[in-house]
Protein backbone atom coordinates (compact mmCIF):
# COMPACT_ATOMS: atom_id res chain seq x y z
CA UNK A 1 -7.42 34.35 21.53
CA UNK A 2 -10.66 33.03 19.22
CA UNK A 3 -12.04 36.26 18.58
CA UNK A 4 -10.64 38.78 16.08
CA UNK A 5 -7.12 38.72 14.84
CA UNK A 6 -4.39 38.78 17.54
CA UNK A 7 -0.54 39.85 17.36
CA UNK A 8 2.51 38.13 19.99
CA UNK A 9 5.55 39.45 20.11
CA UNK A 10 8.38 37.03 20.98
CA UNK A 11 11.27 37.97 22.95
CA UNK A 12 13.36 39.37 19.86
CA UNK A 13 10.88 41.35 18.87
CA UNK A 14 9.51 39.38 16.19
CA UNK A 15 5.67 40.09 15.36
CA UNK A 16 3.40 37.16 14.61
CA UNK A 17 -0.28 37.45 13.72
CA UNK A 18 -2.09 34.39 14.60
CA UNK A 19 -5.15 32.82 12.57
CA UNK A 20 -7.06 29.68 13.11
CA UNK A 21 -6.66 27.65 15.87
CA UNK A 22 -5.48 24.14 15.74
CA UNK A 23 -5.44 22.60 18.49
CA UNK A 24 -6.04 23.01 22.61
CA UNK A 25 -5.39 20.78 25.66
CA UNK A 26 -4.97 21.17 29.32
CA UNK A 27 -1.79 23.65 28.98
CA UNK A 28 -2.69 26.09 26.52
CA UNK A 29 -3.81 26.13 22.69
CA UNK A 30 -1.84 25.99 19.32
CA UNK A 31 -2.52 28.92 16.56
CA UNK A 32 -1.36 28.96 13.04
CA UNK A 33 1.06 31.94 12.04
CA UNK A 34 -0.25 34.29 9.11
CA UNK A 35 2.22 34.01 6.25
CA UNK A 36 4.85 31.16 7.55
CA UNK A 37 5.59 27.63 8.49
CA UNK A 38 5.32 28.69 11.84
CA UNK A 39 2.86 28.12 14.98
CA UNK A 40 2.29 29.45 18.06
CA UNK A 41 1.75 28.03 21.69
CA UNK A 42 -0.07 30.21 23.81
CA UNK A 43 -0.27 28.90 27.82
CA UNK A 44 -3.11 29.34 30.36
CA UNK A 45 -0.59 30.09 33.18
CA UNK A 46 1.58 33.59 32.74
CA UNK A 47 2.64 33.26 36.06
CA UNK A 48 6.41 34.42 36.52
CA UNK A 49 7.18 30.56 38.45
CA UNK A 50 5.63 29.37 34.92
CA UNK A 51 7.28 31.36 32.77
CA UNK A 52 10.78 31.09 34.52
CA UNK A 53 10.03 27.32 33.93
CA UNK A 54 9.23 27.51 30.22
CA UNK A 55 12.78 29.17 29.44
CA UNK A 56 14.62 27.00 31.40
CA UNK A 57 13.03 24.29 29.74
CA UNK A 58 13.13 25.45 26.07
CA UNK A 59 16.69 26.06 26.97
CA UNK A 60 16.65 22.54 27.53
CA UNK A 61 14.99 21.06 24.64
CA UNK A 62 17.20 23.25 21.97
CA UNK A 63 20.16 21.10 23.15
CA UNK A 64 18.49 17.77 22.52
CA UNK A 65 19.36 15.37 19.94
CA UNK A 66 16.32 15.13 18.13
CA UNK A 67 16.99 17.46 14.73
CA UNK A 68 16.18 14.41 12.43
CA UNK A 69 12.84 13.32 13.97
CA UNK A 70 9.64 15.33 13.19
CA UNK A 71 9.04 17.57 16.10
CA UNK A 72 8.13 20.90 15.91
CA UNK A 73 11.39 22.56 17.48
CA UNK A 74 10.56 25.57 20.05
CA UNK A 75 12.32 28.93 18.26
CA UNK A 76 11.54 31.82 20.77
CA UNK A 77 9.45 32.58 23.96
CA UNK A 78 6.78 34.85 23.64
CA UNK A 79 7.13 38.24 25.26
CA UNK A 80 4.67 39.93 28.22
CA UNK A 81 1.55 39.64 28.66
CA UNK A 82 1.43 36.33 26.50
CA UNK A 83 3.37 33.45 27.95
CA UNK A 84 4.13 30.53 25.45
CA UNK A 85 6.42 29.80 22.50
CA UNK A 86 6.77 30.31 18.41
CA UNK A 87 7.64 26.59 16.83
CA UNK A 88 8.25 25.15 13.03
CA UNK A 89 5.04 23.62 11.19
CA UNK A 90 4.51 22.63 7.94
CA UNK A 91 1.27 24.37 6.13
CA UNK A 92 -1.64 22.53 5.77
CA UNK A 93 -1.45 20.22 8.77
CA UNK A 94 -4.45 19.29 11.12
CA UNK A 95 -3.98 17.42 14.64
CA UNK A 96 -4.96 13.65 14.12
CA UNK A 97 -8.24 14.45 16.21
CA UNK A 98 -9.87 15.32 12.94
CA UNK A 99 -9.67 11.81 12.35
CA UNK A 100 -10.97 10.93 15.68
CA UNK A 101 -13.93 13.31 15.80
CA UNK A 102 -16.65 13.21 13.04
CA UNK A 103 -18.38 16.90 12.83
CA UNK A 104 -22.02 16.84 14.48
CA UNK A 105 -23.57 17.04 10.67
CA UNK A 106 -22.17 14.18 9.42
CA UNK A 107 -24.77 11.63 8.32
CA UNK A 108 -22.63 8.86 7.41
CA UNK A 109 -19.65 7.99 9.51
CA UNK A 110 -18.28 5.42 7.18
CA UNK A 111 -18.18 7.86 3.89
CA UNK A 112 -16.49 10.18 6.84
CA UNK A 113 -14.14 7.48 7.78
CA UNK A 114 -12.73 6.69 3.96
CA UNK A 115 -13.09 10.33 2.96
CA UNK A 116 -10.02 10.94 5.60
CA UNK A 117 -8.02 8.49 3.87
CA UNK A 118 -9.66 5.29 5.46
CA UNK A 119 -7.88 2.65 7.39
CA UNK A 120 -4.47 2.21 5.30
CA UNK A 121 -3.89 5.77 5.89
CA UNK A 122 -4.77 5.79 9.68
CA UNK A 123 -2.65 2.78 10.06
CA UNK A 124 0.51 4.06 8.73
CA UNK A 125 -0.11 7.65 10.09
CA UNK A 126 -0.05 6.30 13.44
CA UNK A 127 2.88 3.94 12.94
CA UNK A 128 4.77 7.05 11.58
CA UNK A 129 3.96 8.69 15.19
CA UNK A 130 5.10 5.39 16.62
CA UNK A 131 8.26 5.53 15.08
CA UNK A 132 9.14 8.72 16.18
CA UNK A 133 7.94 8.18 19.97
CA UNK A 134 9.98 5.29 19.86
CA UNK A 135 13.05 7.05 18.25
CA UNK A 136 12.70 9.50 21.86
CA UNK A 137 12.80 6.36 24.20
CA UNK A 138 15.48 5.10 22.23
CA UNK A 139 17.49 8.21 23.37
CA UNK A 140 16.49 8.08 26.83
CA UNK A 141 13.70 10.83 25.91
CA UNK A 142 9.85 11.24 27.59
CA UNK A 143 7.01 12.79 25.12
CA UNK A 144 4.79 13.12 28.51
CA UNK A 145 1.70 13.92 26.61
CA UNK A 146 0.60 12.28 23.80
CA UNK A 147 -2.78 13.50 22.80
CA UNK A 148 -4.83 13.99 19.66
CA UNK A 149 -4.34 17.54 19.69
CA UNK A 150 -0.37 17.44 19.82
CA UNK A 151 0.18 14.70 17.20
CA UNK A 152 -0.22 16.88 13.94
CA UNK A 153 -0.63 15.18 10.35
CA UNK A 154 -0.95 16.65 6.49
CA UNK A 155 -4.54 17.77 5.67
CA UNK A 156 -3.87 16.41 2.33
CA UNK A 157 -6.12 12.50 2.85
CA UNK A 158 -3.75 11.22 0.11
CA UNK A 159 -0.77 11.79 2.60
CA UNK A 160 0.39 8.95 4.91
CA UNK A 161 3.79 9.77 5.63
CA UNK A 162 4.17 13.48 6.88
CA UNK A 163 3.53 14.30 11.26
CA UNK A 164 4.87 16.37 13.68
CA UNK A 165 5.08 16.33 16.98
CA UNK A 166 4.50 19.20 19.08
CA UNK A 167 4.51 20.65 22.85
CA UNK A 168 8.54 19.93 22.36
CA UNK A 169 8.39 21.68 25.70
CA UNK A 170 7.71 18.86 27.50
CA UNK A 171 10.15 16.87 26.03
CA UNK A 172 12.48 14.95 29.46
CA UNK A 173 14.73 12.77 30.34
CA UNK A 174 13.05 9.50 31.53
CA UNK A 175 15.76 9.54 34.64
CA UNK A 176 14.64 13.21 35.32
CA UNK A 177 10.50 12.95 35.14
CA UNK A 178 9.98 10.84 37.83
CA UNK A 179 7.81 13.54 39.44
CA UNK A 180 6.09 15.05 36.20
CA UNK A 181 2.50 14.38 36.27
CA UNK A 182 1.02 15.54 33.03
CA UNK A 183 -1.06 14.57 30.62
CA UNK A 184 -3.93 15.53 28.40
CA UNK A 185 -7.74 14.16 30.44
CA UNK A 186 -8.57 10.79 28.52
CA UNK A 187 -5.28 9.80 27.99
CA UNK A 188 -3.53 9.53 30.92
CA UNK A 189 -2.08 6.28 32.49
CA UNK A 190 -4.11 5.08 35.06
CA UNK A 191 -0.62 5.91 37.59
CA UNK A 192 -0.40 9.55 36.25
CA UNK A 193 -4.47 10.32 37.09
CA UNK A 194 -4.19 8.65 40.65
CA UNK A 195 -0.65 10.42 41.41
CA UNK A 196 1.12 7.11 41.87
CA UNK A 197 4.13 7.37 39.61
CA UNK A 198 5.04 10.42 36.85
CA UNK A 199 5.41 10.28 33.49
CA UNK A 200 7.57 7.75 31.73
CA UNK A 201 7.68 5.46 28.24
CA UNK A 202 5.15 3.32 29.33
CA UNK A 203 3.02 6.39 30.38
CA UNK A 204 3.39 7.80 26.96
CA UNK A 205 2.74 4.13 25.33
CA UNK A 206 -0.44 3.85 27.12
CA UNK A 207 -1.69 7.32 25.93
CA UNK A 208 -0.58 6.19 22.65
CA UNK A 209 -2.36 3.10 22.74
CA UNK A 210 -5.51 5.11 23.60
CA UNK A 211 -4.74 7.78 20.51
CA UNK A 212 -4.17 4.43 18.19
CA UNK A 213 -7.46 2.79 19.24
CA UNK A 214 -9.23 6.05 18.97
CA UNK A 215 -8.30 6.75 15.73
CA UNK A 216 -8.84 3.44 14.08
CA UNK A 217 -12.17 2.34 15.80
CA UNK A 218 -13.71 6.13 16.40
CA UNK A 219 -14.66 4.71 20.18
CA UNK A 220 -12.45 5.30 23.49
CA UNK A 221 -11.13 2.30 24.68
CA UNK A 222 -12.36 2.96 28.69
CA UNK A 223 -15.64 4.51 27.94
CA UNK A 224 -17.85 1.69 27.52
CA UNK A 225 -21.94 1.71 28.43
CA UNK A 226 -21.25 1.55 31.89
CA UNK A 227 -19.53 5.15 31.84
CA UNK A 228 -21.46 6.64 29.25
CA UNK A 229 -24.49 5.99 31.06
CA UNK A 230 -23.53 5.86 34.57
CA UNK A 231 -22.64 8.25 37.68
CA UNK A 232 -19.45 10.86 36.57
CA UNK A 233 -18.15 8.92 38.68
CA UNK A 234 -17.82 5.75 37.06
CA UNK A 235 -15.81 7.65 34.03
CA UNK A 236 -12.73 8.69 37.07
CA UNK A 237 -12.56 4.55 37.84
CA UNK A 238 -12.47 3.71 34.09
CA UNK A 239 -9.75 6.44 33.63
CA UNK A 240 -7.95 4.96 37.03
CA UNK A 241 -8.21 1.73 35.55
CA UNK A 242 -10.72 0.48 37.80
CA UNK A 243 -13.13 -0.60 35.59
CA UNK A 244 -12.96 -3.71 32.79
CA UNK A 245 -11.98 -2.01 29.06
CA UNK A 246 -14.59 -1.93 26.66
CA UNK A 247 -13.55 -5.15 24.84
CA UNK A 248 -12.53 -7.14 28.04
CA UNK A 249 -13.37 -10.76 26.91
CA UNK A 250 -14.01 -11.79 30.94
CA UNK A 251 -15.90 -8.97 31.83
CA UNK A 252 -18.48 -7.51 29.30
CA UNK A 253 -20.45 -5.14 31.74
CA UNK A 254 -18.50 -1.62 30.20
CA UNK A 255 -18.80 -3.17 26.52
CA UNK A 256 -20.14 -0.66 23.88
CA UNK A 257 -21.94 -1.10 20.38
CA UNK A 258 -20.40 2.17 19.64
CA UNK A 259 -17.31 2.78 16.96
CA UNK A 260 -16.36 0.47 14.22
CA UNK A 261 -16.65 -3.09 14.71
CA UNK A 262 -12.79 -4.11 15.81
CA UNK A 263 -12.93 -7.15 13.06
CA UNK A 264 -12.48 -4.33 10.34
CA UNK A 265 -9.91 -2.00 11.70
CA UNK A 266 -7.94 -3.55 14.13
CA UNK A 267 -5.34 -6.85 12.62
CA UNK A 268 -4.87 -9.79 15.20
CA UNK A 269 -1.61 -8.35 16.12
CA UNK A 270 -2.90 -4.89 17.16
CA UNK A 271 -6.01 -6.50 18.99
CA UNK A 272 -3.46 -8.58 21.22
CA UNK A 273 -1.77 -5.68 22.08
CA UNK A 274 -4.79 -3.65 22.95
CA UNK A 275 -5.84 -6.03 25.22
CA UNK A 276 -2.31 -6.59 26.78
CA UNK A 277 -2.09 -2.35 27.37
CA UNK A 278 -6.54 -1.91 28.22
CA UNK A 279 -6.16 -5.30 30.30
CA UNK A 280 -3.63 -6.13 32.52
CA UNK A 281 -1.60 -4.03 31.59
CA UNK A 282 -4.10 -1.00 33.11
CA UNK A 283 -2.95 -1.87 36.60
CA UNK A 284 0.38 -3.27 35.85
CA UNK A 285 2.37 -0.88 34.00
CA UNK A 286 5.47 -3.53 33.24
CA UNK A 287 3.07 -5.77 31.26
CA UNK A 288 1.91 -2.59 28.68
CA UNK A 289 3.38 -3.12 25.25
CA UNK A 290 6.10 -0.61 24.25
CA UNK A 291 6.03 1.68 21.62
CA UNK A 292 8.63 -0.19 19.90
CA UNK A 293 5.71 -3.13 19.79
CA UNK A 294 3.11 -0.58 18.70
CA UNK A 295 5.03 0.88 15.38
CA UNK A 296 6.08 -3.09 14.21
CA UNK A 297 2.27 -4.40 14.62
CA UNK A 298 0.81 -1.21 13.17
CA UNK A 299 3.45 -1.14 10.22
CA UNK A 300 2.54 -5.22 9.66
CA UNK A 301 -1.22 -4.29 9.75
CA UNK A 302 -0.67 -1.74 6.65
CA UNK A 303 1.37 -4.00 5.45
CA UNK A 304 -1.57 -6.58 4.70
CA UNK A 305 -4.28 -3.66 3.10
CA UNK A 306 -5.47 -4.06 -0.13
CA UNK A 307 -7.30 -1.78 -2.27
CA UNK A 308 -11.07 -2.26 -3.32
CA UNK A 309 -11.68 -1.51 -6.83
CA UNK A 310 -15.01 -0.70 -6.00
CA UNK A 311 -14.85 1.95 -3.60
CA UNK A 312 -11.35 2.64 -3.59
CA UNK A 313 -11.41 2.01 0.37
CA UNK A 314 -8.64 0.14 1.71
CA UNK A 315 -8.86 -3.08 4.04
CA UNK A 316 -7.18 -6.21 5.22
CA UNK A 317 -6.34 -9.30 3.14
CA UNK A 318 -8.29 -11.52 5.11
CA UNK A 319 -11.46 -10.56 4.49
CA UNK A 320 -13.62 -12.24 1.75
CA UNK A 321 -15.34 -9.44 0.94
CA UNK A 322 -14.39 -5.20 1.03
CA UNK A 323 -16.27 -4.16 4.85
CA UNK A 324 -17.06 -1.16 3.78
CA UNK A 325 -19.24 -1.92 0.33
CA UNK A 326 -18.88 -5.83 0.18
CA UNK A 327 -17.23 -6.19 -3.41
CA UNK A 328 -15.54 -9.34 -3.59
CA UNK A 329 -12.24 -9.43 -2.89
CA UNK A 330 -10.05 -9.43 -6.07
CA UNK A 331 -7.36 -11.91 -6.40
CA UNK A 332 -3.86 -10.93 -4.85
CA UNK A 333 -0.58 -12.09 -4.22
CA UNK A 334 0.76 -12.65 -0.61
CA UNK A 335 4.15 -11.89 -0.15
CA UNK A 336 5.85 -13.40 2.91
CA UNK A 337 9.73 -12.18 4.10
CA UNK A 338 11.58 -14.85 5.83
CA UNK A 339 15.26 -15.68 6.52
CA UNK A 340 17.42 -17.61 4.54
CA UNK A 341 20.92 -19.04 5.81
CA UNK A 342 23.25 -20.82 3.25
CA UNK A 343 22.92 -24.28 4.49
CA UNK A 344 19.80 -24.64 5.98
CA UNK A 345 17.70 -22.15 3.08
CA UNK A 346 14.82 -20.78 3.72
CA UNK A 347 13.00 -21.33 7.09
CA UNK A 348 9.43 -21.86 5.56
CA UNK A 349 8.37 -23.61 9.16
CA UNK A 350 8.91 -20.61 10.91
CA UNK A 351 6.11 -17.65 11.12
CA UNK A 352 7.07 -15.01 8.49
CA UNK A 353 8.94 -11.82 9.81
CA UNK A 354 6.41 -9.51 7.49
CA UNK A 355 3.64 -10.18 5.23
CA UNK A 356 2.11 -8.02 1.75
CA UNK A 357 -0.70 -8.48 -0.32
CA UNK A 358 0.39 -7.59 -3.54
CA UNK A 359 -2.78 -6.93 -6.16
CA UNK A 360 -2.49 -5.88 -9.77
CA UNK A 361 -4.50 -2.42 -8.59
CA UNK A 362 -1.04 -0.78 -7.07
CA UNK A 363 2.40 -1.74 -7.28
CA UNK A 364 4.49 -3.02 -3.99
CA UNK A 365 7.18 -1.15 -2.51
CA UNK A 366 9.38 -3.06 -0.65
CA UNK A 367 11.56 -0.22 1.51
CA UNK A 368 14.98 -1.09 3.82
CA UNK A 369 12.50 -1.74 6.83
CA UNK A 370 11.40 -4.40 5.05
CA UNK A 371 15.01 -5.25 3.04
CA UNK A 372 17.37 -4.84 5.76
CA UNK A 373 15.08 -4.73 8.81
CA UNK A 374 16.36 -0.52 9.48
CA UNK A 375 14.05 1.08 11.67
CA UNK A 376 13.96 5.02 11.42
CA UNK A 377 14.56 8.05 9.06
CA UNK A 378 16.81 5.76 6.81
CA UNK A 379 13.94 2.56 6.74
CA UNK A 380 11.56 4.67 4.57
CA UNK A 381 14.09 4.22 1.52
CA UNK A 382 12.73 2.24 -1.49
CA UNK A 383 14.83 -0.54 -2.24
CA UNK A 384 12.60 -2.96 -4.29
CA UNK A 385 9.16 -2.67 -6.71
CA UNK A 386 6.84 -5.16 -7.41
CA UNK A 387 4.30 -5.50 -10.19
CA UNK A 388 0.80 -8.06 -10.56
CA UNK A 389 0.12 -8.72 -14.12
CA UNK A 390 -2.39 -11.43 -14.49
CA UNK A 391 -0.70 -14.22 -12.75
CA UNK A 392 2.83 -13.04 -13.43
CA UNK A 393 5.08 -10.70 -11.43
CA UNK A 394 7.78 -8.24 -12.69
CA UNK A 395 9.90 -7.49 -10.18
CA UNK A 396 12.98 -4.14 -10.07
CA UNK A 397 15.42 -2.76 -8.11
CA UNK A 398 14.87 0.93 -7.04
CA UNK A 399 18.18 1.80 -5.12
CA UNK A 400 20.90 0.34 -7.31
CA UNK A 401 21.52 -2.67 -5.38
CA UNK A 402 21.80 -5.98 -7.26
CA UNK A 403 19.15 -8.51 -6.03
CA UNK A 404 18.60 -12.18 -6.90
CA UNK A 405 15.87 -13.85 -8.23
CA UNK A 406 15.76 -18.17 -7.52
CA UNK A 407 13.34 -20.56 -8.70
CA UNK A 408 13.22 -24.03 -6.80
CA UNK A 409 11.37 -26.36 -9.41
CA UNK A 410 12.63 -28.75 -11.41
CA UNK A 411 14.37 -26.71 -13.90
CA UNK A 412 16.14 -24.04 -11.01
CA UNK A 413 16.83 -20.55 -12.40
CA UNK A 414 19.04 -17.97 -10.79
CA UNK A 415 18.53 -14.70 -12.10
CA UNK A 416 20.40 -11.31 -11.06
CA UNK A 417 17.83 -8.07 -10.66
CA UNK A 418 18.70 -5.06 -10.86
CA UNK A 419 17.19 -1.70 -12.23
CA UNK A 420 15.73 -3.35 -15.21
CA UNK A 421 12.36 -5.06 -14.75
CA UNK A 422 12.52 -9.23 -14.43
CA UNK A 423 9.26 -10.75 -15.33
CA UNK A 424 8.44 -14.27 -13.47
CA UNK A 425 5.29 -17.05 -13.26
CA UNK A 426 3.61 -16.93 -9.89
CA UNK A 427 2.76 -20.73 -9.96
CA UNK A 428 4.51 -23.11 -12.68
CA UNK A 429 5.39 -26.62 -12.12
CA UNK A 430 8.51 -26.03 -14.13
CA UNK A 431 10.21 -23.25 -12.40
CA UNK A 432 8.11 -24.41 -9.13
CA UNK A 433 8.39 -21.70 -5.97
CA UNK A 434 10.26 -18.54 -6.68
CA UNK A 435 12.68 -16.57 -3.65
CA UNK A 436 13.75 -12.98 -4.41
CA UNK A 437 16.72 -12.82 -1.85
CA UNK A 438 17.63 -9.50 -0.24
CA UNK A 439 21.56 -10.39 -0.25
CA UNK A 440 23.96 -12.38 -1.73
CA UNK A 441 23.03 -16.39 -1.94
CA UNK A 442 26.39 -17.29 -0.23
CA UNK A 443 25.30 -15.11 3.32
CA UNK A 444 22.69 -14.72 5.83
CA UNK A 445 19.94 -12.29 4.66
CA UNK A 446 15.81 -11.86 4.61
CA UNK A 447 13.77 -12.96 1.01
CA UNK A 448 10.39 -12.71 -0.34
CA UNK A 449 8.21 -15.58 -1.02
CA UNK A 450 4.96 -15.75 -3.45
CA UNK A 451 1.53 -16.98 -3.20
CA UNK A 452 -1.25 -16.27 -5.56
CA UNK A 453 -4.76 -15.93 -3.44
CA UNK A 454 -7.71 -16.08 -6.10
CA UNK A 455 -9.87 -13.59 -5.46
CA UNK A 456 -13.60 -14.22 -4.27
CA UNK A 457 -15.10 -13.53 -7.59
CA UNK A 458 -13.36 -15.78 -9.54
């Protein structure tokens, strides 16, 4: 189908001429419709068993409840002699492997890297996916195969928040894919590839984890210098989990130079769950994080980006200096979320539930996943924004709600926020530390704290 310009027919009759191709795995490749949000999925296997099996299952799939997540829904089988399915897809949308693989004539990976939207983008592309895969376990759902070349994402580098899903055909009921063994090579679990046990959520988190690591440090997680340079052999161990992971901190021997150094893309939170799913949790499936795990820790590390004014590269708030050109960090404001309760107050001992680096470069938006702790379609709604001037914050509401604003120095303030913008001092000894509660002062709700970090050029 990569030569010249090909026509399907599905089984209404409907003609669709299909252009570039966007992606291909083990079952069959994905073409872009001429003239429509549409794609097509064309399958290796036209066998009459096969195709008997892909109606049955699109059948399947059309009754699911999954109309609010973003999954490219099946429409219609193909007719004879193509075997395979027409779906929804946006325009203009790549598979997230073209931000896995750099073309051969690149000469600088890093320019690559940040040309594709760098690592804020990456982050919350793949927490986006996260979300979603964990939206299907939370309905008792299987994705079987995550890959790079099903995971689909705008072309558009300034987008972070549009993905789809597709190969909806393999879309099953955890209790009913006990025996379903597949997945794309590279990503399987190491109980798929040695026929132990079929697919299931911790199948798809592990294949996940691989896509995440992928895609932040441009390096597989199994295929170390040991595999790349040993028998073919020793690449069917590492993808059994038979071999150590590339970052193993006991066992070096399959450790790699290659990809980004982990320091720079990877938080503390996401490295501790890398090792937990590449580590023990390679032979013992139970002790994998979930996906639930993955889409908190990789929302937390975008969370904690800042921009460099330099480069206009994003990277984490820890680092003195911007990893990618080494401009000094600028000063910034970190904003912690904690609980309050109305006779205790706020639980400043206890490690924050979220953290944001707030710099005068971009405004803050503080959405109901961060407000009201919501997780899915409804947690992407702004509820709060937040402005750096100098060493002074102003501070609105964005959804109507009425907010409060508390100061606990020696002359307290309690101001009500709404959609009008409230101006405060980051540090003063008179108004001392400031809370912006998410709920009324009288009940149990989350707030924001305020620290000013000077920056490393002051």
């Amino acid at each position: 189908m990569t030569g010249a310009k090909k026509r399907v027919v599905d089984v209404l009759g409907h003609v669709y001429e299909l252009e570039k191709e966007l992606g291909r795995g083990g079952q069959g490749a994905v073409f872009a419709v001429k003239n429509g949000n549409l794609a097509v999925k064309v399958l290796f296997d036209r066998s009459p068993v096969r195709r008997t099996h892909l109606r049955k299952q699109l059948t399947q799939v059309r009754k699911l409840d999954i109309e609010k997540l973003p999954i490219a829904r099946p429409l219609e089988i193909l007719n004879p002699p193509h075997l395979g399915y027409v779906m929804e897809l946006l325009t203009d949308m790549v598979p997230i492997s073209k931000l896995i693989n750099a073309p051969k004539n690149v000469d600088c990976l890093v320019e690559w890297y940040l040309e594709g939207g760098g690592l804020r983008r990456r982050l919350l592309l793949l927490a986006r996916c996260a979300e979603t895969l964990a939206q299907l376990h939370g309905k008792g759902l299987v994705y079987t195969d995550p890959s790079p070349n099903n995971i689909f994402v705008s072309s558009d580098v300034n987008d972070h928040k549009i993905i789809r899903l597709i190969d909806a055909d393999n879309l099953h009921y955890e209790s009913s894919s006990s025996s379903i063994n597949l997945y794309t090579p590279g990503h399987g679990a190491p109980e798929l590839v040695t026929g132990k046990f079929g697919a299931n959520t911790l199948t798809d988190a592990h294949a996940f984890a691989v896509i995440a690591f992928q895609t932040l440090s441009l390096v597989h997680p199994l295929m170390g210098n040991m595999v790349n340079e040993g028998e073919p052999e020793l690449e069917t161990q590492a993808l059994e989990g038979k071999l150590p992971w590339i970052d193993e901190p006991e066992d070096n021997s399959n450790s790699t130079t290659q990809g980004f150094p982990r320091d720079i893309v990877l938080s503390p939170n996401l490295k501790e769950l890398c090792q937990r799913c590449f580590g023990s949790g390679l032979r013992e499936p139970t002790k994998r994080p979930g996906i639930g795990e993955w889409r908190e820790k990789l929302y937390s590390a975008a969370d904690f980006t800042i921009h460099c004014p330099e480069c206009n590269s994003t990277y984490y708030a820890n680092k003195k200096s911007c990893p990618w050109c080494n401009y000094p960090r600028p000063t910034y404001v970190q904003v912690r979320i904690q609980r309050w309760e109305p006779l205790q107050g706020c639980f400043r001992e206890q490690k924050p539930l979220q953290g944001f680096a707030l710099t005068s470069s971009e405004s803050l938006i503080l959405t109901s996943r961060v407000v009201s702790s919501r997780t899915g379609t409804d947690s992407h709604n702004p509820n709060i924004e937040l402005v750096l001037e100098g060493e002074n914050i102003k501070v609105r509401s964005l959804n109507g709600q009425c907010f409060w604003l508390t100061s606990e120095g020696t002359q307290r303030v309690e101001k009500e926020m709404q959609d009008r913008w409230i101006r405060f001092p980051v540090q003063s000894e008179r108004y001392g530390s400031w809370l912006l509660h998410f709920g009324n002062l009288d009940s149990p709700h989350r707030l924001a704290t305020f620290t000013l970090v000077s920056g490393e050029n002051v």
